[in-house]
PDB file of N, CA and C in Angstrom:
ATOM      1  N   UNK A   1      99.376  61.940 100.925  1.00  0.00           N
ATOM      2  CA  UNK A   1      98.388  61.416 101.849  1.00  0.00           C
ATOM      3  C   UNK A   1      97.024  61.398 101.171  1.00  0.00           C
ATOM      4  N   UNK A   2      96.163  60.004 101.254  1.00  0.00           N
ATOM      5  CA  UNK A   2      94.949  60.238 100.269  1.00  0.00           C
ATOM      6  C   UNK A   2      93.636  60.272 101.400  1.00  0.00           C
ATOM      7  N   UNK A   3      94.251  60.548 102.258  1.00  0.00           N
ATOM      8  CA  UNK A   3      93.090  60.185 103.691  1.00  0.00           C
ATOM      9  C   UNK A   3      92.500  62.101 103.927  1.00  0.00           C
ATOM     10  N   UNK A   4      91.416  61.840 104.071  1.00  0.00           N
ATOM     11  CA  UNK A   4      90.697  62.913 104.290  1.00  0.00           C
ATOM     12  C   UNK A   4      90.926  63.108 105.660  1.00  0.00           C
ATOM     13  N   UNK A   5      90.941  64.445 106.283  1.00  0.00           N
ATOM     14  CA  UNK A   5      90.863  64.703 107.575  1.00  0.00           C
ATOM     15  C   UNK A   5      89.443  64.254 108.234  1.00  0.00           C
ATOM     16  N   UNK A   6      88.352  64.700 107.521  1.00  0.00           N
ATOM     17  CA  UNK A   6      86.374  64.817 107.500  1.00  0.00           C
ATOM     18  C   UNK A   6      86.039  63.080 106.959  1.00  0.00           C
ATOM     19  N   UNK A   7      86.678  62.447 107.176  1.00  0.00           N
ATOM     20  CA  UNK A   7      86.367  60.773 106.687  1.00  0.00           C
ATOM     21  C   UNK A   7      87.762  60.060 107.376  1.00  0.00           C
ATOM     22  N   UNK A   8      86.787  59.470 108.317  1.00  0.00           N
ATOM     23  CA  UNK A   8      87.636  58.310 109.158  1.00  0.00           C
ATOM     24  C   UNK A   8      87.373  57.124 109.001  1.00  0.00           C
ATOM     25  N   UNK A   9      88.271  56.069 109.455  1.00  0.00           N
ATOM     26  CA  UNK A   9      87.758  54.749 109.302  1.00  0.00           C
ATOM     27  C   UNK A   9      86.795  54.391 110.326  1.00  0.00           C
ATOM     28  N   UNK A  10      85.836  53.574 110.118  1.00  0.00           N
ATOM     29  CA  UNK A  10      84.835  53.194 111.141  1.00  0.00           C
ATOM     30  C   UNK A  10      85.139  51.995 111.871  1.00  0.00           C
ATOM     31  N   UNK A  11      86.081  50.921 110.815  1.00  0.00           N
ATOM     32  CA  UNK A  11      86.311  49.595 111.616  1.00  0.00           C
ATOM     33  C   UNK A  11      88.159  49.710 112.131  1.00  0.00           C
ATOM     34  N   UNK A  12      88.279  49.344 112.933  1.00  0.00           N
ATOM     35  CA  UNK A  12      89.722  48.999 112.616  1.00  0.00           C
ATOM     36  C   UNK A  12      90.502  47.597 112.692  1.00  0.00           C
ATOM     37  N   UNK A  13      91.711  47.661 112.380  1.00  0.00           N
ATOM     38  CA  UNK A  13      91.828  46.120 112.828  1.00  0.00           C
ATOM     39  C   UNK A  13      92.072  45.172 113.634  1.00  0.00           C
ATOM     40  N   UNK A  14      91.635  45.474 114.520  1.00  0.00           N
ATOM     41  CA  UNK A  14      91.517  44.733 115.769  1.00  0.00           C
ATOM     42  C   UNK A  14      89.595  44.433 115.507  1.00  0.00           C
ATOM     43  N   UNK A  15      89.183  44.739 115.277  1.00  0.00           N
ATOM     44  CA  UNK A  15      87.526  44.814 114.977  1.00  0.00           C
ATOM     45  C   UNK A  15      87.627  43.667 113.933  1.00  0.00           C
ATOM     46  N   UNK A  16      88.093  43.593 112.751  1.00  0.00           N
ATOM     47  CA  UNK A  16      88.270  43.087 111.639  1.00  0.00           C
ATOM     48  C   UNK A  16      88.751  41.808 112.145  1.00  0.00           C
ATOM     49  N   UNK A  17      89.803  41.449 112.646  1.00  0.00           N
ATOM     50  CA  UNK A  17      90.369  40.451 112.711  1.00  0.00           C
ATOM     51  C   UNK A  17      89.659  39.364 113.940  1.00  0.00           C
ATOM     52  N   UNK A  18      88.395  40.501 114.839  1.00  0.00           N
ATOM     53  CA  UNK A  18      88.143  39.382 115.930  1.00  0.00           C
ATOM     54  C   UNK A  18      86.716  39.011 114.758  1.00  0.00           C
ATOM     55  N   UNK A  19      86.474  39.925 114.254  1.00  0.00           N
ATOM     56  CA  UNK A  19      84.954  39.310 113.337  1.00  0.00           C
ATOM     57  C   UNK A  19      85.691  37.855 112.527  1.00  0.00           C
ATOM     58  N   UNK A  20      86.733  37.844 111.991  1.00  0.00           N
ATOM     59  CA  UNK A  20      87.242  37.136 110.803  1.00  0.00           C
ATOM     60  C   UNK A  20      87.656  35.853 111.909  1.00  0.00           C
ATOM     61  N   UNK A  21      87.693  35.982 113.150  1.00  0.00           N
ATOM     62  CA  UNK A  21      88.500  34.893 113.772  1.00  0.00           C
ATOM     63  C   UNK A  21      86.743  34.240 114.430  1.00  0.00           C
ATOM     64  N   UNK A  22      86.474  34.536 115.163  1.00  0.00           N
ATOM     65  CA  UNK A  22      85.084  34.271 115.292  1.00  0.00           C
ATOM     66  C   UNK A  22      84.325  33.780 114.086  1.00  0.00           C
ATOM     67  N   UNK A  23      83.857  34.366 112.957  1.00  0.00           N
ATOM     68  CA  UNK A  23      83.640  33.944 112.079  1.00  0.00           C
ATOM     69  C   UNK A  23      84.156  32.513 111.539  1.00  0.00           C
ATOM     70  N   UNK A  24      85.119  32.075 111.589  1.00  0.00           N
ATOM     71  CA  UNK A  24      85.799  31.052 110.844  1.00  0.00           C
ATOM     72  C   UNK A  24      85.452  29.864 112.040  1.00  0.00           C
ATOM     73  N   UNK A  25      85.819  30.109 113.432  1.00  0.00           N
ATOM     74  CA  UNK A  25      86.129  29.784 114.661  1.00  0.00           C
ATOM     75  C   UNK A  25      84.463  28.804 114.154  1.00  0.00           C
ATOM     76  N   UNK A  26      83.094  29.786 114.278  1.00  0.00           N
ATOM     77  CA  UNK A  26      81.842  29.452 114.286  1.00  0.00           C
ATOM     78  C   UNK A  26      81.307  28.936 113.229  1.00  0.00           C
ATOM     79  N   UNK A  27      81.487  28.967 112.030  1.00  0.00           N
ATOM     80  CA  UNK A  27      81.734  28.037 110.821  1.00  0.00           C
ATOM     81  C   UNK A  27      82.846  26.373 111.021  1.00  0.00           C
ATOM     82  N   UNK A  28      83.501  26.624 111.398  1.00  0.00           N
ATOM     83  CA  UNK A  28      84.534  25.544 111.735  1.00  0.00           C
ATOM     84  C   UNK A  28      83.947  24.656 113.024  1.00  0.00           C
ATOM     85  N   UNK A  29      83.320  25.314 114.016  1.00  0.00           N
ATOM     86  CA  UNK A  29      82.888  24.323 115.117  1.00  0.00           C
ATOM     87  C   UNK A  29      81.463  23.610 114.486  1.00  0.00           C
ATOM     88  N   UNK A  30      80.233  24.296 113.625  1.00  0.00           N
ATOM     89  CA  UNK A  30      79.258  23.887 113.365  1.00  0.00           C
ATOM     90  C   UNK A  30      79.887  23.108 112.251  1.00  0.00           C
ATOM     91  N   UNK A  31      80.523  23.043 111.340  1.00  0.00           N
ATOM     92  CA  UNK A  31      80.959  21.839 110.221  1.00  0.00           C
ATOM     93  C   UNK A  31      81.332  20.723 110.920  1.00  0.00           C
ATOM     94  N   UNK A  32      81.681  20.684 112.421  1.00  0.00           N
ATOM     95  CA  UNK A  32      82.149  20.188 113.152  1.00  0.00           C
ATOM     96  C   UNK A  32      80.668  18.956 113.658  1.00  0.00           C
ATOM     97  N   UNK A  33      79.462  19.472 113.308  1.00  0.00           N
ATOM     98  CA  UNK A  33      78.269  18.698 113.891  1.00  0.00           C
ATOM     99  C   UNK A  33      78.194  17.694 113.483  1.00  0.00           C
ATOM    100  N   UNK A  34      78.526  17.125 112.277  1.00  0.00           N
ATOM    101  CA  UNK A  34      77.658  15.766 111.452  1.00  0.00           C
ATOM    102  C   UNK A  34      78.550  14.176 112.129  1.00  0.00           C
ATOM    103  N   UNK A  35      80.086  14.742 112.149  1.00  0.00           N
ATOM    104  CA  UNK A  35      80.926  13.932 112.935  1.00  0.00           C
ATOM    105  C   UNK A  35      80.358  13.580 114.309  1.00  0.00           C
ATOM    106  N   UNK A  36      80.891  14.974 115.073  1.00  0.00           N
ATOM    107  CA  UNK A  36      80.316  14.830 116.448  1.00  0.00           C
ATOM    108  C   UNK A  36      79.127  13.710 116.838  1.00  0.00           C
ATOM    109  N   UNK A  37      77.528  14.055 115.771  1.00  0.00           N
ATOM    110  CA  UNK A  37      76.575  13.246 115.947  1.00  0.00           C
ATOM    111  C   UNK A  37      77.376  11.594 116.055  1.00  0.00           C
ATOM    112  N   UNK A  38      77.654  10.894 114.908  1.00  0.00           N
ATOM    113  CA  UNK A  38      77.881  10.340 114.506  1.00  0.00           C
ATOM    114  C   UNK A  38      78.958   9.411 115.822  1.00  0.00           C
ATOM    115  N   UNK A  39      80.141  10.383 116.163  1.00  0.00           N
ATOM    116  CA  UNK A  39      80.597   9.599 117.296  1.00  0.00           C
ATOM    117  C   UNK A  39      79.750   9.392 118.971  1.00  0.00           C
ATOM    118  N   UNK A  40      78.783  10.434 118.833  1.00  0.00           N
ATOM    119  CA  UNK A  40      78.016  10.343 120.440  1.00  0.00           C
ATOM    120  C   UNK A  40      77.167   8.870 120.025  1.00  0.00           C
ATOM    121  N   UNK A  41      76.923   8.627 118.869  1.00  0.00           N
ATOM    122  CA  UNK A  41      76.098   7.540 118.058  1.00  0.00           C
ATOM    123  C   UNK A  41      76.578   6.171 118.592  1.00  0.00           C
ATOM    124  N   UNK A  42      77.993   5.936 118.289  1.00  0.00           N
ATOM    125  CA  UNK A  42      79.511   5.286 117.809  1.00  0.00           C
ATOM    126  C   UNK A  42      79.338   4.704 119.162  1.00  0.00           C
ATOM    127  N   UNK A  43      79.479   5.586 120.361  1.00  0.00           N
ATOM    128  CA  UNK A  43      80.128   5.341 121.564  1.00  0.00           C
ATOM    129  C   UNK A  43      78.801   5.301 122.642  1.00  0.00           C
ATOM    130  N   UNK A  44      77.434   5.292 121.554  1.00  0.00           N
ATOM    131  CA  UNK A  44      76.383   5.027 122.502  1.00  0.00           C
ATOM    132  C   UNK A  44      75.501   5.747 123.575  1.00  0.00           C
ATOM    133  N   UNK A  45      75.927   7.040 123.719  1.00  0.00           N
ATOM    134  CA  UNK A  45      75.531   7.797 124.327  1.00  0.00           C
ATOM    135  C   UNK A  45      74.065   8.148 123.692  1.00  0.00           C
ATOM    136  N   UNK A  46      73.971   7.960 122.920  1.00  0.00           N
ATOM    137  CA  UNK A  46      72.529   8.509 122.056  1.00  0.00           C
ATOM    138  C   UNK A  46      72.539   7.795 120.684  1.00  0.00           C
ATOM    139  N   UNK A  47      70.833   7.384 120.458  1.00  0.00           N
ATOM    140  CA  UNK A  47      70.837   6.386 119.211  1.00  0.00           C
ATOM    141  C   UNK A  47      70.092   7.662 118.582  1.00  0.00           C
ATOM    142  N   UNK A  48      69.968   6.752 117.032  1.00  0.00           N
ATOM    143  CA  UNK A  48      69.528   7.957 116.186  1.00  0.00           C
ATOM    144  C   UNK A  48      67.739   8.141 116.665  1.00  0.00           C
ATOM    145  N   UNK A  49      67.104   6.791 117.032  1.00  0.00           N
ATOM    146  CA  UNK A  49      66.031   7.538 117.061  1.00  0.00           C
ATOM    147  C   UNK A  49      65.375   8.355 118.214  1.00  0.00           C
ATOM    148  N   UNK A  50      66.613   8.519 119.362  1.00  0.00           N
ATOM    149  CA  UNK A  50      66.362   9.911 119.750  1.00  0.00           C
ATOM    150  C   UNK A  50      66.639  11.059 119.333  1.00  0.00           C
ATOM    151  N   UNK A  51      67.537  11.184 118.347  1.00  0.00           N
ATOM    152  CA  UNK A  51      68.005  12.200 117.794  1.00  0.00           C
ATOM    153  C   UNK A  51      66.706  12.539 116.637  1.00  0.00           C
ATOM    154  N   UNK A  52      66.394  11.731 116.214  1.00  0.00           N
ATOM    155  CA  UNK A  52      65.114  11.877 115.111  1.00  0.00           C
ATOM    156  C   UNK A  52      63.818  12.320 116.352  1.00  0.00           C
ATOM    157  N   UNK A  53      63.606  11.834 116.989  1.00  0.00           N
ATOM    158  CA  UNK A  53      62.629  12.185 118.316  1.00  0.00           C
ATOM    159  C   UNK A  53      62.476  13.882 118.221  1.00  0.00           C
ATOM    160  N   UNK A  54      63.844  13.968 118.213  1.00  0.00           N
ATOM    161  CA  UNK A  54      64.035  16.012 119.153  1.00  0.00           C
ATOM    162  C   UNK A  54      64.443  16.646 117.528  1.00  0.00           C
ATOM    163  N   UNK A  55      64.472  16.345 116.433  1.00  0.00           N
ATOM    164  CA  UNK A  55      64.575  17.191 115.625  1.00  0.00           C
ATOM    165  C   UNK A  55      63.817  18.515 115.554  1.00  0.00           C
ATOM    166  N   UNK A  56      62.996  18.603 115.719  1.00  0.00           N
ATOM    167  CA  UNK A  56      62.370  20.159 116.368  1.00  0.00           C
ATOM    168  C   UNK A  56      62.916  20.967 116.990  1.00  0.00           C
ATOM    169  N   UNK A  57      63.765  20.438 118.126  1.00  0.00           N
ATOM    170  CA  UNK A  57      64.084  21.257 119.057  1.00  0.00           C
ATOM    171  C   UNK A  57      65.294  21.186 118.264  1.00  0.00           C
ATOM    172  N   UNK A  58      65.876  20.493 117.997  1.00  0.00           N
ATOM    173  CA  UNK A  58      67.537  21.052 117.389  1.00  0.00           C
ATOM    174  C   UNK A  58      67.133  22.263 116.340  1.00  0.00           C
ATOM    175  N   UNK A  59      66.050  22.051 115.990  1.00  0.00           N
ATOM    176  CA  UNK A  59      65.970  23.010 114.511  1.00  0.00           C
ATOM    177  C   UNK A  59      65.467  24.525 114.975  1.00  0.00           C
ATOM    178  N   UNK A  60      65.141  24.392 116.399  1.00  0.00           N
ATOM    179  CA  UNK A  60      64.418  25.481 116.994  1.00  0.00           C
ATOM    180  C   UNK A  60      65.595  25.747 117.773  1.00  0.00           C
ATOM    181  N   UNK A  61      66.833  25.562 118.035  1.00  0.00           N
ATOM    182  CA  UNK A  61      67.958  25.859 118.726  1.00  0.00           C
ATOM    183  C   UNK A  61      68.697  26.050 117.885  1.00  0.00           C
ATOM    184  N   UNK A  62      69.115  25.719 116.571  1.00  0.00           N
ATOM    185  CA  UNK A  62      69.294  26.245 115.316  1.00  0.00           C
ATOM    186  C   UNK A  62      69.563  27.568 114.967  1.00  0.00           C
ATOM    187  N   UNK A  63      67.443  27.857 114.680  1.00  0.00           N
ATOM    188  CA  UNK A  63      67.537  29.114 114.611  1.00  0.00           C
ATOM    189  C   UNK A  63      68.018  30.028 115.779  1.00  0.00           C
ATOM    190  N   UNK A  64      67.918  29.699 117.124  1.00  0.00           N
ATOM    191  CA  UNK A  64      67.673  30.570 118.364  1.00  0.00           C
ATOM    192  C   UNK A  64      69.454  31.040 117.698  1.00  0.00           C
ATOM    193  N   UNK A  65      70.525  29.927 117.731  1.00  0.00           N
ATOM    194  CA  UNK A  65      71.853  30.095 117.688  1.00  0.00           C
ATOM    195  C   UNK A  65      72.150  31.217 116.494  1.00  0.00           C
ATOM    196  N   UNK A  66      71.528  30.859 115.898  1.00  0.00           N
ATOM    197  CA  UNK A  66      71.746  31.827 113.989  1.00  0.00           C
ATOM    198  C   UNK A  66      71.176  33.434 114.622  1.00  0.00           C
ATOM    199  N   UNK A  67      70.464  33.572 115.216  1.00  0.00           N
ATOM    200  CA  UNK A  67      69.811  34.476 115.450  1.00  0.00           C
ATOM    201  C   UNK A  67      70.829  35.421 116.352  1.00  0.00           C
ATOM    202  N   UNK A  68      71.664  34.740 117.384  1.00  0.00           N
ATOM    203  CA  UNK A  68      72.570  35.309 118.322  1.00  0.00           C
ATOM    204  C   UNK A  68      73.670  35.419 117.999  1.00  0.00           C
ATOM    205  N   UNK A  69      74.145  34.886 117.033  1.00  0.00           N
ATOM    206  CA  UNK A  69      75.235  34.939 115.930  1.00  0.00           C
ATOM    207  C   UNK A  69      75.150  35.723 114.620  1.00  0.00           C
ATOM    208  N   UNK A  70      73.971  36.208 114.115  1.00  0.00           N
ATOM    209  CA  UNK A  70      74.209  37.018 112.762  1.00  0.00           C
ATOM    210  C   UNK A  70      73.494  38.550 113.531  1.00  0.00           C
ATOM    211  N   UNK A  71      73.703  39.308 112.441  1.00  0.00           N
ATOM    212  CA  UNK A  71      73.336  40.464 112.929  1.00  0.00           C
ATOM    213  C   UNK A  71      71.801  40.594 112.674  1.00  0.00           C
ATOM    214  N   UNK A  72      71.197  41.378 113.212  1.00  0.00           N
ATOM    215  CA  UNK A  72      69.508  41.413 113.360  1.00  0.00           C
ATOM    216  C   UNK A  72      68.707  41.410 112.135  1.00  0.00           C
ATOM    217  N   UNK A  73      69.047  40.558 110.974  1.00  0.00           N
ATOM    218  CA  UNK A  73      67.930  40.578 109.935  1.00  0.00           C
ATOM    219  C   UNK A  73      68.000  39.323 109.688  1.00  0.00           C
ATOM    220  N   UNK A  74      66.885  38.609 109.003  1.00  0.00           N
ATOM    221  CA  UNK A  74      66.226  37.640 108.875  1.00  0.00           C
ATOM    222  C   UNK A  74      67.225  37.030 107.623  1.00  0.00           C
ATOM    223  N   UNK A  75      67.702  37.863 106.985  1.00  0.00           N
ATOM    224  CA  UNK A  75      68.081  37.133 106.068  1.00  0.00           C
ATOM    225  C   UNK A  75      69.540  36.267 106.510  1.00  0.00           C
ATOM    226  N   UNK A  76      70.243  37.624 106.847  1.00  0.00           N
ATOM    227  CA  UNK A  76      71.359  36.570 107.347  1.00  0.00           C
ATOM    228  C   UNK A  76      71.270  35.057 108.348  1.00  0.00           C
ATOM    229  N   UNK A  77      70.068  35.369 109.523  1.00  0.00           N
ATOM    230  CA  UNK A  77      70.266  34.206 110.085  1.00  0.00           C
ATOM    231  C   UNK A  77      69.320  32.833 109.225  1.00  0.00           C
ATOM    232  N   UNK A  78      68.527  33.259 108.356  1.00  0.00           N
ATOM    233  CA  UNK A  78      68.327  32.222 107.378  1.00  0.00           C
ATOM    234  C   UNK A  78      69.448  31.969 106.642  1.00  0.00           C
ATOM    235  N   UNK A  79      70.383  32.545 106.342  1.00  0.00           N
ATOM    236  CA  UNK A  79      71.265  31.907 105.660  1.00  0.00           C
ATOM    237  C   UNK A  79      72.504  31.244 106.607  1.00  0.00           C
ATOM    238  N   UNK A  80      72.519  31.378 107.662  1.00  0.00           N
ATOM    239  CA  UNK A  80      73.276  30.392 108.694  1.00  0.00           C
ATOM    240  C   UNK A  80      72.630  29.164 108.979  1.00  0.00           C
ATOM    241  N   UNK A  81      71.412  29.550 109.321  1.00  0.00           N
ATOM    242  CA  UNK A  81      70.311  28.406 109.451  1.00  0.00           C
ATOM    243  C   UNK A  81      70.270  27.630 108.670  1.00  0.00           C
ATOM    244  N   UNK A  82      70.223  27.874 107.893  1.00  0.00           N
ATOM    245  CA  UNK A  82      69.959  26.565 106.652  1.00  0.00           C
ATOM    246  C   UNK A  82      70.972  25.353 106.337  1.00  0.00           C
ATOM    247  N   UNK A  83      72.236  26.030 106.395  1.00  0.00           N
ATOM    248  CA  UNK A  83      73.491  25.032 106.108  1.00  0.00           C
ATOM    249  C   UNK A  83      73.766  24.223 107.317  1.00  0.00           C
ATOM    250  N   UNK A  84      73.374  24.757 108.901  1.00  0.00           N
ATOM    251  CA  UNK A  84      72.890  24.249 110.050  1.00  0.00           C
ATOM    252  C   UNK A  84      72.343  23.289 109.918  1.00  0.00           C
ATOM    253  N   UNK A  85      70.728  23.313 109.555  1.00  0.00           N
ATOM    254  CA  UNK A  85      69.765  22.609 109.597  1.00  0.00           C
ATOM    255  C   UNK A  85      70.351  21.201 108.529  1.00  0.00           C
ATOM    256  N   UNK A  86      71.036  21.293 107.391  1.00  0.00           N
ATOM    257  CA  UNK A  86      71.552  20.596 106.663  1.00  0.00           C
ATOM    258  C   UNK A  86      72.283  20.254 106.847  1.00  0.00           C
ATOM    259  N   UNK A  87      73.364  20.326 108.054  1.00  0.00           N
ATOM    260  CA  UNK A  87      74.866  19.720 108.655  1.00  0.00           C
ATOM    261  C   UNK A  87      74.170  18.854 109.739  1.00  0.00           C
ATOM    262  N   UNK A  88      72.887  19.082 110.268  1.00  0.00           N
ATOM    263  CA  UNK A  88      72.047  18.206 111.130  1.00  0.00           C
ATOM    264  C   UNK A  88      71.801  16.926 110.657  1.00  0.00           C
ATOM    265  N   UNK A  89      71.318  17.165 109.422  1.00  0.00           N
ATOM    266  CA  UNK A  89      70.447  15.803 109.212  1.00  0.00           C
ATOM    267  C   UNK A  89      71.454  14.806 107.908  1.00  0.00           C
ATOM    268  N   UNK A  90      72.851  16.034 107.703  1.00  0.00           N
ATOM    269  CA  UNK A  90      73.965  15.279 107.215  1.00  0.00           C
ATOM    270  C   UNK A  90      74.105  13.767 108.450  1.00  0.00           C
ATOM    271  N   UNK A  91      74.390  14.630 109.660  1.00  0.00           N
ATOM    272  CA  UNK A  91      74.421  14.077 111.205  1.00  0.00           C
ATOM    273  C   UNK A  91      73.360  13.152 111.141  1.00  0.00           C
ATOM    274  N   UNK A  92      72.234  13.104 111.049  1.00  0.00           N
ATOM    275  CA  UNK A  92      71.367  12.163 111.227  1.00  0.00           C
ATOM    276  C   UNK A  92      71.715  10.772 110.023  1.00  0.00           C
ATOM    277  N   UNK A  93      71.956  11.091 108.993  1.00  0.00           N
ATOM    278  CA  UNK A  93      72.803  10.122 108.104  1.00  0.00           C
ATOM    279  C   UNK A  93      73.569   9.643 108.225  1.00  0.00           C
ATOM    280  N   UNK A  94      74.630  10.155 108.589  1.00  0.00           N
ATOM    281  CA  UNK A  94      75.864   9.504 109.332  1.00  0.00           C
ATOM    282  C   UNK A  94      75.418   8.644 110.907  1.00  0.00           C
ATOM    283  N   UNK A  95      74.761   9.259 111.462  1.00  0.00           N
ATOM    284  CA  UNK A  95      74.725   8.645 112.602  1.00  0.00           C
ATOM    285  C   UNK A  95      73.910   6.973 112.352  1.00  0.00           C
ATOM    286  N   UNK A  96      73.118   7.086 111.280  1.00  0.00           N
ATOM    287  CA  UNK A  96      72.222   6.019 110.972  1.00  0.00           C
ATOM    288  C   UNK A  96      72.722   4.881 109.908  1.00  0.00           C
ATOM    289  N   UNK A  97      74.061   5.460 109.544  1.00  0.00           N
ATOM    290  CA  UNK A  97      75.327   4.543 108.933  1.00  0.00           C
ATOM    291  C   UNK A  97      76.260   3.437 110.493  1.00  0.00           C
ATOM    292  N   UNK A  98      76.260   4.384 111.395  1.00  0.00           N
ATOM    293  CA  UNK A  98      77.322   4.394 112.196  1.00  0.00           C
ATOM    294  C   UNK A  98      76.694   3.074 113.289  1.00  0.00           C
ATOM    295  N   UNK A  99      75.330   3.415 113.111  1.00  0.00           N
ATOM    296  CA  UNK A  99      74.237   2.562 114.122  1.00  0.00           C
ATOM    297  C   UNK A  99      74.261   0.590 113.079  1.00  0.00           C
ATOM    298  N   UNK A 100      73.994   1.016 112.655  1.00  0.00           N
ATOM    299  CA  UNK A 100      73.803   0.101 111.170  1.00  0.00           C
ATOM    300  C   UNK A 100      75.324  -1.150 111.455  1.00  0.00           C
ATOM    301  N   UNK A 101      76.260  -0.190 111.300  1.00  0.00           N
ATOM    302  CA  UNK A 101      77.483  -0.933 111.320  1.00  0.00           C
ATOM    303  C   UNK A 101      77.335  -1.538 112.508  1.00  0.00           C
ATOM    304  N   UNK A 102      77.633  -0.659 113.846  1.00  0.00           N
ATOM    305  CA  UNK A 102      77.271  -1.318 114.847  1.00  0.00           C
ATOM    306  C   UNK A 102      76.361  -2.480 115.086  1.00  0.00           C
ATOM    307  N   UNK A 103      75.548  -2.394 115.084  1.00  0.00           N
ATOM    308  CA  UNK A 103      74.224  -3.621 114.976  1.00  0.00           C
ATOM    309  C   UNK A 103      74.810  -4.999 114.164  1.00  0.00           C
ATOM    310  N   UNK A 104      75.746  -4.605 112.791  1.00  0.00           N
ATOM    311  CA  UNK A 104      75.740  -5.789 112.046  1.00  0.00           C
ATOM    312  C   UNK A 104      77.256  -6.289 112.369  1.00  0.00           C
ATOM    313  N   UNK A 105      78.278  -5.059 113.549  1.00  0.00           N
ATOM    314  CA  UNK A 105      79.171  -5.637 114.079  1.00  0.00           C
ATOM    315  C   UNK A 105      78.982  -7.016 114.825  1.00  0.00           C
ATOM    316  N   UNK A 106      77.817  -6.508 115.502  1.00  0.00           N
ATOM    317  CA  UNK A 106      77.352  -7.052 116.803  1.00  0.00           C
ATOM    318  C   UNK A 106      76.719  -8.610 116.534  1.00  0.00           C
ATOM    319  N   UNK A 107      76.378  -8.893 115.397  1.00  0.00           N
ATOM    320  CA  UNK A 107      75.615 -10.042 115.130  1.00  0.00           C
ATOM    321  C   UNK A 107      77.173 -11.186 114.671  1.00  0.00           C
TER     322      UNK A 107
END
Protein backbone atom coordinates (compact mmCIF):
# COMPACT_ATOMS: atom_id res chain seq x y z
CA UNK A 1 0.00 0.00 0.00
CA UNK A 2 1.76 3.41 -1.01
CA UNK A 3 -1.11 5.62 0.42
CA UNK A 4 -0.40 7.38 3.57
CA UNK A 5 -2.96 7.19 6.30
CA UNK A 6 -2.03 11.50 7.18
CA UNK A 7 -2.49 12.33 3.17
CA UNK A 8 -5.78 11.96 1.49
CA UNK A 9 -7.01 12.67 -1.78
CA UNK A 10 -8.66 16.07 -2.08
CA UNK A 11 -10.47 15.52 -5.52
CA UNK A 12 -12.21 12.48 -6.34
CA UNK A 13 -13.67 11.13 -9.31
CA UNK A 14 -16.79 12.09 -9.55
CA UNK A 15 -15.28 15.84 -9.03
CA UNK A 16 -12.82 15.12 -11.88
CA UNK A 17 -15.01 13.82 -14.33
CA UNK A 18 -17.93 16.60 -13.85
CA UNK A 19 -14.94 19.39 -14.22
CA UNK A 20 -13.65 17.38 -17.48
CA UNK A 21 -17.34 17.02 -18.79
CA UNK A 22 -18.31 20.65 -18.25
CA UNK A 23 -15.14 21.74 -19.37
CA UNK A 24 -15.26 20.17 -22.84
CA UNK A 25 -19.27 20.59 -22.80
CA UNK A 26 -18.23 24.76 -22.47
CA UNK A 27 -15.40 24.78 -24.92
CA UNK A 28 -17.52 22.75 -27.42
CA UNK A 29 -20.75 25.02 -27.12
CA UNK A 30 -18.57 28.42 -27.46
CA UNK A 31 -16.57 26.88 -30.71
CA UNK A 32 -20.03 26.45 -31.47
CA UNK A 33 -20.45 30.63 -31.91
CA UNK A 34 -18.94 31.60 -35.33
CA UNK A 35 -21.49 29.04 -37.12
CA UNK A 36 -24.39 29.84 -35.00
CA UNK A 37 -23.71 33.75 -35.97
CA UNK A 38 -23.48 32.99 -39.37
CA UNK A 39 -26.82 30.86 -39.61
CA UNK A 40 -29.05 33.55 -37.41
CA UNK A 41 -27.32 35.77 -40.45
CA UNK A 42 -28.40 32.96 -43.23
CA UNK A 43 -32.01 32.79 -42.03
CA UNK A 44 -32.28 36.59 -41.34
CA UNK A 45 -33.00 37.00 -38.02
CA UNK A 46 -30.10 39.47 -37.58
CA UNK A 47 -27.77 41.25 -40.20
CA UNK A 48 -24.22 41.80 -39.52
CA UNK A 49 -24.52 45.38 -39.00
CA UNK A 50 -26.38 44.83 -35.96
CA UNK A 51 -24.16 42.49 -34.79
CA UNK A 52 -21.21 45.04 -35.47
CA UNK A 53 -23.66 47.75 -33.67
CA UNK A 54 -23.54 45.62 -30.10
CA UNK A 55 -19.99 44.41 -30.29
CA UNK A 56 -19.37 45.95 -26.90
CA UNK A 57 -21.87 44.36 -25.29
CA UNK A 58 -21.02 40.87 -26.65
CA UNK A 59 -17.44 41.60 -25.52
CA UNK A 60 -18.73 42.83 -22.13
CA UNK A 61 -20.89 39.52 -21.83
CA UNK A 62 -17.83 37.74 -22.85
CA UNK A 63 -15.98 38.70 -20.12
CA UNK A 64 -19.07 38.68 -17.54
CA UNK A 65 -19.36 34.67 -18.95
CA UNK A 66 -15.36 33.94 -18.57
CA UNK A 67 -15.56 35.38 -15.28
CA UNK A 68 -18.51 32.86 -14.04
CA UNK A 69 -16.88 30.09 -15.66
CA UNK A 70 -13.10 30.23 -14.61
CA UNK A 71 -12.05 30.30 -11.21
CA UNK A 72 -11.46 33.84 -9.51
CA UNK A 73 -8.21 35.15 -11.15
CA UNK A 74 -7.80 37.34 -13.92
CA UNK A 75 -5.67 35.34 -15.66
CA UNK A 76 -7.64 32.45 -16.33
CA UNK A 77 -10.71 34.37 -17.41
CA UNK A 78 -8.42 36.38 -19.81
CA UNK A 79 -7.46 33.41 -21.20
CA UNK A 80 -11.13 32.17 -21.94
CA UNK A 81 -11.88 35.58 -23.00
CA UNK A 82 -9.76 36.01 -25.57
CA UNK A 83 -10.37 32.88 -27.80
CA UNK A 84 -14.18 34.11 -27.10
CA UNK A 85 -13.67 37.45 -28.21
CA UNK A 86 -11.87 35.84 -31.38
CA UNK A 87 -14.61 33.07 -32.11
CA UNK A 88 -16.86 36.43 -32.18
CA UNK A 89 -15.50 38.30 -34.76
CA UNK A 90 -14.44 34.78 -36.54
CA UNK A 91 -18.62 35.09 -36.40
CA UNK A 92 -18.65 38.48 -37.62
CA UNK A 93 -16.62 37.19 -40.81
CA UNK A 94 -18.52 34.52 -41.52
CA UNK A 95 -21.63 36.20 -41.01
CA UNK A 96 -20.43 39.03 -43.54
CA UNK A 97 -19.55 36.13 -46.14
CA UNK A 98 -23.01 34.62 -45.55
CA UNK A 99 -24.80 38.24 -46.05
CA UNK A 100 -22.70 38.88 -49.23
CA UNK A 101 -23.84 35.57 -50.80
CA UNK A 102 -27.21 36.28 -49.94
CA UNK A 103 -27.46 39.77 -51.48
CA UNK A 104 -25.66 38.46 -54.74
CA UNK A 105 -28.15 35.34 -54.53
CA UNK A 106 -30.79 37.75 -54.60
CA UNK A 107 -29.81 39.91 -57.62
Amino acid sequence: NFQMNEIKPMISFNNYLSFAITFVLSFGVAFEMPILMALVVKFGLVNTKTLKKHRRMAILLIFVLAAILTPPDVISQISLAIPMILLFEIGLFLSKLVETNKVEANK
